[in-house]
C-alpha atoms as a PDB file:
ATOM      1  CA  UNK A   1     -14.509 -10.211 -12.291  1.00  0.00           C
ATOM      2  CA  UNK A   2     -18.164 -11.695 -12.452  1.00  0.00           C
ATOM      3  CA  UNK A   3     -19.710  -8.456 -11.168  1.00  0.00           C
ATOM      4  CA  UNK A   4     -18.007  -8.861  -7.501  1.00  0.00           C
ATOM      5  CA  UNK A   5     -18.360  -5.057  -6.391  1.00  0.00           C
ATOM      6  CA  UNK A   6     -16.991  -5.747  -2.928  1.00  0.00           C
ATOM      7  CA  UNK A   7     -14.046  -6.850  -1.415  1.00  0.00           C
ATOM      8  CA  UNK A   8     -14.488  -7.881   2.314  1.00  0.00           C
ATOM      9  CA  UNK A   9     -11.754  -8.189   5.127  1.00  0.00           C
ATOM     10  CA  UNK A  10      -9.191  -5.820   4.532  1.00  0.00           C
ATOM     11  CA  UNK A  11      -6.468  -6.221   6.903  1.00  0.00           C
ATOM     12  CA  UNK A  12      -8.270  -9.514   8.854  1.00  0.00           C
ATOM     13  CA  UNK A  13      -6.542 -12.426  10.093  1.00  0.00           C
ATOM     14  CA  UNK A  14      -7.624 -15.492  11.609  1.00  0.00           C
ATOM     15  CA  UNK A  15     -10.861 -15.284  10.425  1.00  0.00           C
ATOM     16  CA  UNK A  16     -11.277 -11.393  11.321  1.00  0.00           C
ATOM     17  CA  UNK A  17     -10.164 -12.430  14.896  1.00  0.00           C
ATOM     18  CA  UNK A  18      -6.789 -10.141  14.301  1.00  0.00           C
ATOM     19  CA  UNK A  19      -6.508  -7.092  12.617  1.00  0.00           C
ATOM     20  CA  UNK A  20      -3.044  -6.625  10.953  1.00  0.00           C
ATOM     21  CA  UNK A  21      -1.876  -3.281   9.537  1.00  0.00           C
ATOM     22  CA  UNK A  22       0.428  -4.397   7.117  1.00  0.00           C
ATOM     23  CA  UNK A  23      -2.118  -6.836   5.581  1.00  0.00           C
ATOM     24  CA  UNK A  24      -4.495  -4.234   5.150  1.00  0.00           C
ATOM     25  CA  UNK A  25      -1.442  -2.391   2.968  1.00  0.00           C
ATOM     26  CA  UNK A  26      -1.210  -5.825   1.143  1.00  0.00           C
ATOM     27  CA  UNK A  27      -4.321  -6.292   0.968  1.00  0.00           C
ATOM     28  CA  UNK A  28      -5.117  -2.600  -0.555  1.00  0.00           C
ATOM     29  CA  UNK A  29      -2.664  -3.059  -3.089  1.00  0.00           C
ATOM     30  CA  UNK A  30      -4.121  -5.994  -4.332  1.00  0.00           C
ATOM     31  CA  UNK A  31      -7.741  -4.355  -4.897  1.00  0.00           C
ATOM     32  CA  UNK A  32      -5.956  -1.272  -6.319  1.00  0.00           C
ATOM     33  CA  UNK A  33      -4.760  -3.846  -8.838  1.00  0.00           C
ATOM     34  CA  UNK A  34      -8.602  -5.138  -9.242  1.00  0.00           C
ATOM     35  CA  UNK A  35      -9.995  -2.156  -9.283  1.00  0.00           C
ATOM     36  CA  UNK A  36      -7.404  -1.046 -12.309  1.00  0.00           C
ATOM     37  CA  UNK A  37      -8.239  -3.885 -14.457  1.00  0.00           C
ATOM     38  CA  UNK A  38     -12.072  -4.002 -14.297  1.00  0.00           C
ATOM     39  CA  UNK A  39     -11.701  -0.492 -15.376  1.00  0.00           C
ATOM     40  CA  UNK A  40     -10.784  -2.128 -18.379  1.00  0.00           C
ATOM     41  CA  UNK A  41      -7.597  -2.868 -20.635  1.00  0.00           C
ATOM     42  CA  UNK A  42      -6.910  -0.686 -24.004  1.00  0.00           C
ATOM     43  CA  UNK A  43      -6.802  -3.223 -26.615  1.00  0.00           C
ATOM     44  CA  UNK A  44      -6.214  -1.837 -30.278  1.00  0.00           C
ATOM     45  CA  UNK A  45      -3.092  -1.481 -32.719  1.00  0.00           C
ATOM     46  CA  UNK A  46      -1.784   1.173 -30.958  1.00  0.00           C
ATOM     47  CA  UNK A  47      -1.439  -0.342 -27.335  1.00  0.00           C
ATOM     48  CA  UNK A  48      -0.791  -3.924 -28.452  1.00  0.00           C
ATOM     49  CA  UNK A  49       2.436  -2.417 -30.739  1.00  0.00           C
ATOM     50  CA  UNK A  50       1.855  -4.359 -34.002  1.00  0.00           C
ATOM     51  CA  UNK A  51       3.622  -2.413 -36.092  1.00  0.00           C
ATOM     52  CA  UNK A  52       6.441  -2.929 -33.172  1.00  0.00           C
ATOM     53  CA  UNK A  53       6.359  -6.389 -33.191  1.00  0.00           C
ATOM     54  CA  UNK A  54       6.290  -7.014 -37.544  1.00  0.00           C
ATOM     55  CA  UNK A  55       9.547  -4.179 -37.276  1.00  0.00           C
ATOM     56  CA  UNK A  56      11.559  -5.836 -34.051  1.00  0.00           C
ATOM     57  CA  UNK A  57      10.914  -9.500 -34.943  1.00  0.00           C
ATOM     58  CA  UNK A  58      10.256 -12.398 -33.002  1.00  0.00           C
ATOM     59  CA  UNK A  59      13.745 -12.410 -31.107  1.00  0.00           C
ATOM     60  CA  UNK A  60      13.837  -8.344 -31.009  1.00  0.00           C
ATOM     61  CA  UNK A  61      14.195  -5.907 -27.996  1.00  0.00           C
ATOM     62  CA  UNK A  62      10.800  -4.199 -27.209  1.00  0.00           C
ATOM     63  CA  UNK A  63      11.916  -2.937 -24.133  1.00  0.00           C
ATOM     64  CA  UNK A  64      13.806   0.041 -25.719  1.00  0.00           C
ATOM     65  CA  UNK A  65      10.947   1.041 -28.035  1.00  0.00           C
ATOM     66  CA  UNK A  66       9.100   4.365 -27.364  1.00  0.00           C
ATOM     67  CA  UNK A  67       5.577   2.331 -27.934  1.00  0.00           C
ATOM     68  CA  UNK A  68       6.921   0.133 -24.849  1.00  0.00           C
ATOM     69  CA  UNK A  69       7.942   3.406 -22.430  1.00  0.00           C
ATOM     70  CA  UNK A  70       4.553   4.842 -22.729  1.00  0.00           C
ATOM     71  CA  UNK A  71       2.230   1.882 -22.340  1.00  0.00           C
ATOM     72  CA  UNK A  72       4.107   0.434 -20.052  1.00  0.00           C
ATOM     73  CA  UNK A  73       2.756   3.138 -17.315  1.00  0.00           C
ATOM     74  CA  UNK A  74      -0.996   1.851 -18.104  1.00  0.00           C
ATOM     75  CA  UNK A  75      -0.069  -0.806 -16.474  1.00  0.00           C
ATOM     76  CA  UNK A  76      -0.809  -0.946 -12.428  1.00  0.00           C
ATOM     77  CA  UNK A  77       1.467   0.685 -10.706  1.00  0.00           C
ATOM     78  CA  UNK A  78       2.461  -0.717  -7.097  1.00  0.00           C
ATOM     79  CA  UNK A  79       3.370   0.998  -4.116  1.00  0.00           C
ATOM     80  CA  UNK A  80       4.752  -1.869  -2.158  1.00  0.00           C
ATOM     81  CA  UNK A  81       4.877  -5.006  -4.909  1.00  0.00           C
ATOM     82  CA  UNK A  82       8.579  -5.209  -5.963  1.00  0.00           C
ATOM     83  CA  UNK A  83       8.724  -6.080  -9.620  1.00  0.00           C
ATOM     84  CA  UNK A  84      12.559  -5.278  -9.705  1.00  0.00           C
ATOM     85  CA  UNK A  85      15.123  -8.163 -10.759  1.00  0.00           C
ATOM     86  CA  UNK A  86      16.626 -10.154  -8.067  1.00  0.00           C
ATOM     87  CA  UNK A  87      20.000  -8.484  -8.260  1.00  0.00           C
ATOM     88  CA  UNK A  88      18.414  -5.182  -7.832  1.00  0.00           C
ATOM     89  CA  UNK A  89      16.198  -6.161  -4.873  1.00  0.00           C
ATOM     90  CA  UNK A  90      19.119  -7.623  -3.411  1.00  0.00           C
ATOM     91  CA  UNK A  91      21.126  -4.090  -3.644  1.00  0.00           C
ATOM     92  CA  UNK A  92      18.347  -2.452  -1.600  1.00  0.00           C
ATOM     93  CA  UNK A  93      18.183  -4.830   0.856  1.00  0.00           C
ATOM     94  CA  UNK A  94      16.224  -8.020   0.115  1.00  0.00           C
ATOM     95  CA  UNK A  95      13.118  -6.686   1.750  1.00  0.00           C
ATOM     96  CA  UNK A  96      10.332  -8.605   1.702  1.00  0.00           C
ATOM     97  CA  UNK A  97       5.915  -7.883   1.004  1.00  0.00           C
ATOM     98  CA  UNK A  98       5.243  -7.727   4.629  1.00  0.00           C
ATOM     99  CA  UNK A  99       8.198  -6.123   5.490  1.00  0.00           C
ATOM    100  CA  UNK A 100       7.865  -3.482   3.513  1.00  0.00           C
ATOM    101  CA  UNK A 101       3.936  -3.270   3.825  1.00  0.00           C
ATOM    102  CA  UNK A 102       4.228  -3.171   7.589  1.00  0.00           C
ATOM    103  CA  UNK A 103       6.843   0.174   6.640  1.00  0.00           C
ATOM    104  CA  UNK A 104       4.387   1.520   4.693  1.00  0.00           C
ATOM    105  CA  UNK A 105       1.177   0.764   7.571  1.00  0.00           C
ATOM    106  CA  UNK A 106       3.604   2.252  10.094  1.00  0.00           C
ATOM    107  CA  UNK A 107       4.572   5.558   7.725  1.00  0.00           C
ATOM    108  CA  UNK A 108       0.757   6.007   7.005  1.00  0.00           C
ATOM    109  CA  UNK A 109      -0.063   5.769  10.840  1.00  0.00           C
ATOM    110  CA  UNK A 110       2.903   8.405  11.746  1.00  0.00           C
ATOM    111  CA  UNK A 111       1.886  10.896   8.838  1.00  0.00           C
ATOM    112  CA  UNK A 112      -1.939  10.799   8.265  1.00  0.00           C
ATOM    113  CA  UNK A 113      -4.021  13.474   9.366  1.00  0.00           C
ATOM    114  CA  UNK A 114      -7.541  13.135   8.762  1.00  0.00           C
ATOM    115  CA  UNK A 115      -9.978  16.070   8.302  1.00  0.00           C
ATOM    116  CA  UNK A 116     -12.346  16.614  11.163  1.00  0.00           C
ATOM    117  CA  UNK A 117     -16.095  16.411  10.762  1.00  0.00           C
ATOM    118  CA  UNK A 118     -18.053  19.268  10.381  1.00  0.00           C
ATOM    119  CA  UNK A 119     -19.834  20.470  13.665  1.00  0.00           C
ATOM    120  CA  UNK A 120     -23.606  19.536  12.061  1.00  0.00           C
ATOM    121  CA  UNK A 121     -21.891  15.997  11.316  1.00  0.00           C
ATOM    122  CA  UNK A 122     -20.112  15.420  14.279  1.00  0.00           C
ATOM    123  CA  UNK A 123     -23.027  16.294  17.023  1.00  0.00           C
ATOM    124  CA  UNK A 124     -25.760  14.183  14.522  1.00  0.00           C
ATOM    125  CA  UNK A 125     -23.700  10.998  15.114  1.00  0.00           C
ATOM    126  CA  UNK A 126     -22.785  11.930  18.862  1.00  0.00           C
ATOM    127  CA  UNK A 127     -26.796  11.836  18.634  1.00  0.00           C
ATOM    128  CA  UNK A 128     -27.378   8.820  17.091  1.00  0.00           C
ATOM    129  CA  UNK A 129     -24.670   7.210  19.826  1.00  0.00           C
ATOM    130  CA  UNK A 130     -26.289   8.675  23.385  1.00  0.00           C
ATOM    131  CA  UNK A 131     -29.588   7.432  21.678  1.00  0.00           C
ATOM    132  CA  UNK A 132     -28.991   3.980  21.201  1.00  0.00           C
ATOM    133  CA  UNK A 133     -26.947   3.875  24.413  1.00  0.00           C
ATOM    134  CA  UNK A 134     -30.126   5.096  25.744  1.00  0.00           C
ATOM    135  CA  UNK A 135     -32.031   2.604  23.938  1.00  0.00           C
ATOM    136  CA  UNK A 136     -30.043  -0.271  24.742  1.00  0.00           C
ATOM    137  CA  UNK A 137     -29.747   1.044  28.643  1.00  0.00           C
ATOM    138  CA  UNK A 138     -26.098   1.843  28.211  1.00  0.00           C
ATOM    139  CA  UNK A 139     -26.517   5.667  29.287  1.00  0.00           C
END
């Protein structure tokens, strides 16, 4: 994707005046999605079924092939996109993105527990803090 290696504002609004949790959700799904397909797409006999599509034909159903139940998982796989047909989206409720990627913001919030620093780490930053309070006459 011409060598971008960065993707900047996660989760901003309004220019980065807002922070909004289930953007950032949206908004990590989409670079998992980028980050999947600069890792680059399999493209040989095999994964492009050509011996699939001479046997099927033109007007053929691929979808019940073997070939297209295992490639199809090398494809991204989304946590909060819903790829499902309209009927079945319906069924469960016609949620939409943000809806369910504020669900998802709100589940991570209730459920993650991060891993505390080690001591060494912790009191080197509380350092680097108190010194450039003290620096800047905060202290």
């Amino acid at each position: 994707m011409a060598g971008a290696n960065l993707i900047y504002g996660a989760g901003m609004i309004e220019s980065g005046v807002t922070f909004d949790s289930a953007q950032f959700v949206m908004d990590n799904e989409i670079a998992r999605m980028i980050k999947h397909i600069v890792g680059g797409i399999r493209v040989d006999d095999e994964s492009l079924a050509v011996d699939d599509i001479a046997a099927v034909g033109a007007f053929g159903d691929f979808l019940s092939l073997d070939a297209t139940m295992r490639h199809m998982r090398e494809l991204s796989q989304p946590e909060v996109l819903d790829r499902r047909v309209r009927e079945d989206w319906e069924s469960r409720g016609s949620t939409d993105l943000y809806d369910r990627c504020r669900a998802k913001a709100r589940d991570v919030l209730a459920e993650y527990h991060p891993e505390p620093l080690p001591d060494d780490v912790a009191q080197r930053i509380r350092a680097i803090v108190e010194e450039t309070d003290r620096a800047a006459g905060v202290a």
